[in-house]
PDB file of N, CA and C in Angstrom:
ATOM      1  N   UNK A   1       9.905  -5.211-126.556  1.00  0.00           N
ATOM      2  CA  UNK A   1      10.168  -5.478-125.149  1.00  0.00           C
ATOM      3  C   UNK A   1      10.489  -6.967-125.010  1.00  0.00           C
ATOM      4  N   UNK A   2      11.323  -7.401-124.353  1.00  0.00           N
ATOM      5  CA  UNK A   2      11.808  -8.420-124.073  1.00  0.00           C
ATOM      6  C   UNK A   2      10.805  -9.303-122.611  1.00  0.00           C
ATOM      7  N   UNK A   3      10.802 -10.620-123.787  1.00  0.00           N
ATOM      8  CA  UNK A   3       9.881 -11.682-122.096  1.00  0.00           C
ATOM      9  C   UNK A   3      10.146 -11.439-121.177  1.00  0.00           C
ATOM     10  N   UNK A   4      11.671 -10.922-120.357  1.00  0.00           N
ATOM     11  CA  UNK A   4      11.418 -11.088-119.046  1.00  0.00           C
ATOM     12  C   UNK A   4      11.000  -9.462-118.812  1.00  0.00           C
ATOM     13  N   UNK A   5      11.394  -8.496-119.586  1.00  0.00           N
ATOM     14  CA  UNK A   5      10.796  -6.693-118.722  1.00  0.00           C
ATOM     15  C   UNK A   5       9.550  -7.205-119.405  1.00  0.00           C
ATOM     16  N   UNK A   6       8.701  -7.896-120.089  1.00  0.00           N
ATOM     17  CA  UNK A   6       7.025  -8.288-119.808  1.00  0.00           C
ATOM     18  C   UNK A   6       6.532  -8.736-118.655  1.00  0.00           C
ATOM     19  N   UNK A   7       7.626 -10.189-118.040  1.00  0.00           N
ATOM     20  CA  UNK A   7       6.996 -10.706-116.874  1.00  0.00           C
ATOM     21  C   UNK A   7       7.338  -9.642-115.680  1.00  0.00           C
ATOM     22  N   UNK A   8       8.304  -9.029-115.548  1.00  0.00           N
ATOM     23  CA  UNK A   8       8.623  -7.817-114.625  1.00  0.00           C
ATOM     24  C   UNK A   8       7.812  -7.142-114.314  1.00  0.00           C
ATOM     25  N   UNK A   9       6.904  -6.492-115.278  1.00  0.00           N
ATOM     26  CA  UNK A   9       6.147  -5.643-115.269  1.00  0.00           C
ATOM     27  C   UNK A   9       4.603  -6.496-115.273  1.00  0.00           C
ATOM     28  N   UNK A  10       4.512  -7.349-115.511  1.00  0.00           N
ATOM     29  CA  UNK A  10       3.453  -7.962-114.809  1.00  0.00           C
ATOM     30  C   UNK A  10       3.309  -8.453-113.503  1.00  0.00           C
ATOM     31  N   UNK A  11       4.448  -8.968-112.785  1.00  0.00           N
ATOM     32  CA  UNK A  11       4.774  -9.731-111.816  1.00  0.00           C
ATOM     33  C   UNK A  11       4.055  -8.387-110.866  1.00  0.00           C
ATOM     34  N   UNK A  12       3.289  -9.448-109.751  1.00  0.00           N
ATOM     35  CA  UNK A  12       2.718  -8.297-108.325  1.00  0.00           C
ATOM     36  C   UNK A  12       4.644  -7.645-107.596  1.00  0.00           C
ATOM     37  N   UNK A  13       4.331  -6.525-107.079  1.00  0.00           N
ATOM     38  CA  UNK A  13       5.493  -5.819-106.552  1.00  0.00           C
ATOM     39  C   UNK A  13       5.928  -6.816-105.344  1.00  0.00           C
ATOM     40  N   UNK A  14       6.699  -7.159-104.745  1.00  0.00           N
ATOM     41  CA  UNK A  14       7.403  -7.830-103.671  1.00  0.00           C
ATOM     42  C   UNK A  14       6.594  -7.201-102.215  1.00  0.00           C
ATOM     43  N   UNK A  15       6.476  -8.003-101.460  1.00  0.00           N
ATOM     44  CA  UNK A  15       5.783  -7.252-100.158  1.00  0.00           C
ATOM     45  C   UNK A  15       7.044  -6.320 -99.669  1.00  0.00           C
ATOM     46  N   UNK A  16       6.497  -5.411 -99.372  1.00  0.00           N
ATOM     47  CA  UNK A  16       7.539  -4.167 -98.202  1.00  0.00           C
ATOM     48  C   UNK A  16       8.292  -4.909 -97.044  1.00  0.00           C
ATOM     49  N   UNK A  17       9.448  -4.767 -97.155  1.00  0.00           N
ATOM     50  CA  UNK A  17       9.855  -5.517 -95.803  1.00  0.00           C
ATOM     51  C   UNK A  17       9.069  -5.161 -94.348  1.00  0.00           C
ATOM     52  N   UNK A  18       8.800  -6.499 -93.725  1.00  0.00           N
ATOM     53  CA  UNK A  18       7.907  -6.168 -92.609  1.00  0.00           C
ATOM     54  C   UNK A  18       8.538  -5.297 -91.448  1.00  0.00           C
ATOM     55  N   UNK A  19       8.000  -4.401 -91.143  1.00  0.00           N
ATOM     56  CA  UNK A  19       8.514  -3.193 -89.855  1.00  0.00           C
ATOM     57  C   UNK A  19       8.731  -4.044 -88.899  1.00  0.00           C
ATOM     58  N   UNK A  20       9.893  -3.728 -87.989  1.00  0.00           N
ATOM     59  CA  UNK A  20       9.630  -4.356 -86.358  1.00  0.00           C
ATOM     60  C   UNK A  20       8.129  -3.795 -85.644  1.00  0.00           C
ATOM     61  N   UNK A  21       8.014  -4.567 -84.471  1.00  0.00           N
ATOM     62  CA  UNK A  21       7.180  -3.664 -84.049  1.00  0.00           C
ATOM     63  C   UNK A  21       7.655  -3.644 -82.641  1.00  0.00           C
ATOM     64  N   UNK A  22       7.016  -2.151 -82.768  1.00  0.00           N
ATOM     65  CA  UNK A  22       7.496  -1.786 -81.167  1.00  0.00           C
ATOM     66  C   UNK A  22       6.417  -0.857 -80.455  1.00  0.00           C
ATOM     67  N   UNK A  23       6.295  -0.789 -79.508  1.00  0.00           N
ATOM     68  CA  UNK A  23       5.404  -0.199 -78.338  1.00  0.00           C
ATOM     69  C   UNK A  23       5.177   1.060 -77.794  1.00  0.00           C
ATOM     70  N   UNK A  24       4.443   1.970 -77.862  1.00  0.00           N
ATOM     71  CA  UNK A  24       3.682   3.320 -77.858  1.00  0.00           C
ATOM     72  C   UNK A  24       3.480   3.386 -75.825  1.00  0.00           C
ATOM     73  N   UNK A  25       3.671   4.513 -75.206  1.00  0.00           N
ATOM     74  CA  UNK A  25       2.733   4.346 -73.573  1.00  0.00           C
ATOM     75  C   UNK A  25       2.033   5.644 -74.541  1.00  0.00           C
ATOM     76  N   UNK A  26       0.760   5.179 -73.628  1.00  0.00           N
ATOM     77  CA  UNK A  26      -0.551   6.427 -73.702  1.00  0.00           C
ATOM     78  C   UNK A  26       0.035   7.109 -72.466  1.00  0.00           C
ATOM     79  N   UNK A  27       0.280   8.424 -72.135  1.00  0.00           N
ATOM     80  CA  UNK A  27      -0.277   8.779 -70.507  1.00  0.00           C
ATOM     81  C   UNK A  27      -1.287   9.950 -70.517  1.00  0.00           C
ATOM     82  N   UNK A  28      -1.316  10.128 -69.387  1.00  0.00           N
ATOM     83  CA  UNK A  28      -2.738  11.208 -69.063  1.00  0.00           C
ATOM     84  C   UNK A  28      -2.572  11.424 -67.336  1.00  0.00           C
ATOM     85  N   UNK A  29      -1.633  12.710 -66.925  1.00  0.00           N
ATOM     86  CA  UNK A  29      -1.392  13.659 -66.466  1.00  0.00           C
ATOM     87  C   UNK A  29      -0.182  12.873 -65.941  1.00  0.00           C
ATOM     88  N   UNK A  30       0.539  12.019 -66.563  1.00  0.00           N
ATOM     89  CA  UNK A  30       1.849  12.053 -66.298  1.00  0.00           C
ATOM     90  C   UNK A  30       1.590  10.347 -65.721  1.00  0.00           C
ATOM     91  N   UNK A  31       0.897   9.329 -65.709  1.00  0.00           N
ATOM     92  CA  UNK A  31       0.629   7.941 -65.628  1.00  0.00           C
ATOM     93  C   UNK A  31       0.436   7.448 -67.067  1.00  0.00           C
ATOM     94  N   UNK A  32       0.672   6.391 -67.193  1.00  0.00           N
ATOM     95  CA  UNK A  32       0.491   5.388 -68.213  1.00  0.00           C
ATOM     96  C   UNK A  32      -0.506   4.687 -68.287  1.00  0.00           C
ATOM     97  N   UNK A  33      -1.733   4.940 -68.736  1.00  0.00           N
ATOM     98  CA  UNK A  33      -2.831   4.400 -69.320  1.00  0.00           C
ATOM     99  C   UNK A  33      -3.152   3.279 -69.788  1.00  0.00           C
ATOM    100  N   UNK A  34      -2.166   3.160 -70.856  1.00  0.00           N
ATOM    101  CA  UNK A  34      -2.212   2.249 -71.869  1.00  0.00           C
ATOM    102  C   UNK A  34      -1.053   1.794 -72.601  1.00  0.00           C
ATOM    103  N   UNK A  35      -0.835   0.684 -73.355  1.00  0.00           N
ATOM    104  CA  UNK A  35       0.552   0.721 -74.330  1.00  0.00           C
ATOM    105  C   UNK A  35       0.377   0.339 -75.466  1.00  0.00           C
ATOM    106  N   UNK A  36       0.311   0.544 -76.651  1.00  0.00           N
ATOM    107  CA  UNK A  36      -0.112   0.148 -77.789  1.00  0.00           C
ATOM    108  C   UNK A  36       1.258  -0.542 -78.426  1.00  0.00           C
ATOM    109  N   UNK A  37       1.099  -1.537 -78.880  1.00  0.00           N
ATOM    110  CA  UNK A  37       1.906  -2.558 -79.926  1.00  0.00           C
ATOM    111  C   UNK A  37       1.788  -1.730 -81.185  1.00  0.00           C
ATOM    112  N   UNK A  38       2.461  -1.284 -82.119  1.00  0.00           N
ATOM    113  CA  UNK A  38       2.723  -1.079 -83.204  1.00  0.00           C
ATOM    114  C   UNK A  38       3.585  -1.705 -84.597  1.00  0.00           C
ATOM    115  N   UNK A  39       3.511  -1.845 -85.274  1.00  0.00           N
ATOM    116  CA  UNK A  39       3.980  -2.202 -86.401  1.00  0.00           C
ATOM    117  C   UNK A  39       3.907  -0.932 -87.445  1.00  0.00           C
ATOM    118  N   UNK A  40       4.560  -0.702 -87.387  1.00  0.00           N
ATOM    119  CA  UNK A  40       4.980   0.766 -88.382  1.00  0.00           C
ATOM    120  C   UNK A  40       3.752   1.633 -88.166  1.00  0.00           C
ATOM    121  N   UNK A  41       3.038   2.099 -89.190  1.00  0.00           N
ATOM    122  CA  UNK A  41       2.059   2.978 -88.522  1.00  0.00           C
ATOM    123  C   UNK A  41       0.545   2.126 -87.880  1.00  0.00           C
ATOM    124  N   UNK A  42       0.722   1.057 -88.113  1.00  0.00           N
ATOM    125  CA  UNK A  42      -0.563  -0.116 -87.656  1.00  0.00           C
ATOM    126  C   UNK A  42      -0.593  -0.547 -86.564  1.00  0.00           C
ATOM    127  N   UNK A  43      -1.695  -0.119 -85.579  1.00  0.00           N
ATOM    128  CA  UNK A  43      -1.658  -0.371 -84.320  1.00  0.00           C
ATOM    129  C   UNK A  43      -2.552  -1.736 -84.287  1.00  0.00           C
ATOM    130  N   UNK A  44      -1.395  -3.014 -84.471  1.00  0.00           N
ATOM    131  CA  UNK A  44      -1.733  -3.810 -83.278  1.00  0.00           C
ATOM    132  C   UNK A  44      -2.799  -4.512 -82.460  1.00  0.00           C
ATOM    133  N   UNK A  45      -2.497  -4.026 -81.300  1.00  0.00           N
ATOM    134  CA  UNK A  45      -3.488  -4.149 -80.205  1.00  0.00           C
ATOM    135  C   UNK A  45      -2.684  -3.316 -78.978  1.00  0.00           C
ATOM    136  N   UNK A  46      -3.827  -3.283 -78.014  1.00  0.00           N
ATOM    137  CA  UNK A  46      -3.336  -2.358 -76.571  1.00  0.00           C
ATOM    138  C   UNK A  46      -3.456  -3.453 -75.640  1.00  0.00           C
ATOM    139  N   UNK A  47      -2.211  -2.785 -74.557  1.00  0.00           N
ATOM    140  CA  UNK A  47      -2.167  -3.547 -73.722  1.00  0.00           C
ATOM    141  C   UNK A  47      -1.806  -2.795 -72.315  1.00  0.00           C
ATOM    142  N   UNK A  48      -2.891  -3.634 -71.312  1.00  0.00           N
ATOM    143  CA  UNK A  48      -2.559  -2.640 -70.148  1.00  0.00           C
ATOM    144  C   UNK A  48      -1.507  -2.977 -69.397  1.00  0.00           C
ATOM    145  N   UNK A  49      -1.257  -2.029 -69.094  1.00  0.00           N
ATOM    146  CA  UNK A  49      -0.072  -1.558 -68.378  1.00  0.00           C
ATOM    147  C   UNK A  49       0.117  -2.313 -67.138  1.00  0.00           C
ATOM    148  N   UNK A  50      -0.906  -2.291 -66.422  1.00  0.00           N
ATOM    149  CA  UNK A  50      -1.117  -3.380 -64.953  1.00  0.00           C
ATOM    150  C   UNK A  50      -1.162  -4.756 -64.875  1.00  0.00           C
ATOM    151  N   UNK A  51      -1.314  -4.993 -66.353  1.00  0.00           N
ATOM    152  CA  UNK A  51      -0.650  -6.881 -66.387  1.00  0.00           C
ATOM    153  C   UNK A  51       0.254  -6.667 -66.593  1.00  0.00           C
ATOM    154  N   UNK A  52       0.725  -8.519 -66.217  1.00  0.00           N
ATOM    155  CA  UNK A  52       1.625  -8.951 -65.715  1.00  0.00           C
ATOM    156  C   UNK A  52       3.316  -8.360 -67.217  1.00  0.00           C
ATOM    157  N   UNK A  53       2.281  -8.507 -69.022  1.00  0.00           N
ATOM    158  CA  UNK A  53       3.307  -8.311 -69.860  1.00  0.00           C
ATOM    159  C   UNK A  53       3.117  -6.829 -69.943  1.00  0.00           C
ATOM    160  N   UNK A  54       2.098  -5.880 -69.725  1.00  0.00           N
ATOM    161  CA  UNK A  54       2.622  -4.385 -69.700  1.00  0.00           C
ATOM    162  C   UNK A  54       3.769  -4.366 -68.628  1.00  0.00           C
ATOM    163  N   UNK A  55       3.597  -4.350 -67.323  1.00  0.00           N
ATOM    164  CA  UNK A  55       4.711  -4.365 -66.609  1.00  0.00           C
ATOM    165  C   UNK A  55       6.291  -4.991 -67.034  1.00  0.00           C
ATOM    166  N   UNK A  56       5.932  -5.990 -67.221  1.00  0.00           N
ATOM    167  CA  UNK A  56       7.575  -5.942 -68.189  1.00  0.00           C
ATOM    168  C   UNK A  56       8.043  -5.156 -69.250  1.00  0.00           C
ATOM    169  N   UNK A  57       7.414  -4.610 -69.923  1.00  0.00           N
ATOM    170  CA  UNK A  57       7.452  -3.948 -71.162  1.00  0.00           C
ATOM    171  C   UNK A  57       7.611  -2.500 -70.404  1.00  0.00           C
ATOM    172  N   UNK A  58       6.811  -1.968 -69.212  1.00  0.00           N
ATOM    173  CA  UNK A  58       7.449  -0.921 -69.036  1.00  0.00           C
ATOM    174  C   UNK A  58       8.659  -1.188 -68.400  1.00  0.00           C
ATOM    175  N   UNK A  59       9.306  -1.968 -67.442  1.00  0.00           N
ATOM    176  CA  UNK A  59      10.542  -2.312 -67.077  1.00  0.00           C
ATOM    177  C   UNK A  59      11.472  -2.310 -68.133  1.00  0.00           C
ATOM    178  N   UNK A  60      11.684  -2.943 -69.256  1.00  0.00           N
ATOM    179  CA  UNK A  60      12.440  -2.869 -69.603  1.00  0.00           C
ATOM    180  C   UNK A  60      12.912  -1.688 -70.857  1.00  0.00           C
ATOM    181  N   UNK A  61      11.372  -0.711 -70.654  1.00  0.00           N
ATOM    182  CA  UNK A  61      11.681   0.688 -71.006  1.00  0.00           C
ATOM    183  C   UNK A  61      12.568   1.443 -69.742  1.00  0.00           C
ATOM    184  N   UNK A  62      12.518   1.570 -68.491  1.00  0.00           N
ATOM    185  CA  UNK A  62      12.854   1.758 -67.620  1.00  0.00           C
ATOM    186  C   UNK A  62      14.256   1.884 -67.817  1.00  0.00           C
ATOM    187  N   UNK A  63      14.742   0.543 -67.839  1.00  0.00           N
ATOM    188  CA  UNK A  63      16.323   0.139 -67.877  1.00  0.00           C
ATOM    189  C   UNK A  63      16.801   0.432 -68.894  1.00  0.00           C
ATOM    190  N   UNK A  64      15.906   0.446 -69.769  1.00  0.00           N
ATOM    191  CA  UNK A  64      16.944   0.972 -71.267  1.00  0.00           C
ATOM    192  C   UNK A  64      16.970   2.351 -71.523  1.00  0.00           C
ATOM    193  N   UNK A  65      16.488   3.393 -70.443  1.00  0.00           N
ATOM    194  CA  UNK A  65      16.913   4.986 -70.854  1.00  0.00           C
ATOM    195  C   UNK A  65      17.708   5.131 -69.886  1.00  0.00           C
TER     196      UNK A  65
END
């Protein structure tokens, strides 16, 4: 085997390219609860809906369907 397929195969794997992240609504009987931040399957943090950045975040779900 050649030095570099040694260091290849030693070398740690490259990180996964990082996911965007994008935003989940909870609802419960047809209102929005909650909104969860996501990053691929890793939630983040939640954020309510009745501040000032949930409200933008649902707005500009709004406008974009």
């Amino acid at each position: 085997m050649s030095d570099e397929a040694v260091k290849a195969a030693e070398a740690p794997a490259p990180p996964a390219a990082e996911e965007d992240v994008h935003y989940q609504a909870v609802e419960k009987d047809g209102t929005v609860t909650a909104i969860w931040e996501m990053q691929g399957q890793k939630h983040l943090r939640t954020i309510d809906p009745r501040s000032g950045e949930g409200k933008q975040i649902l707005a500009l779900f709004e406008t974009a369907g």
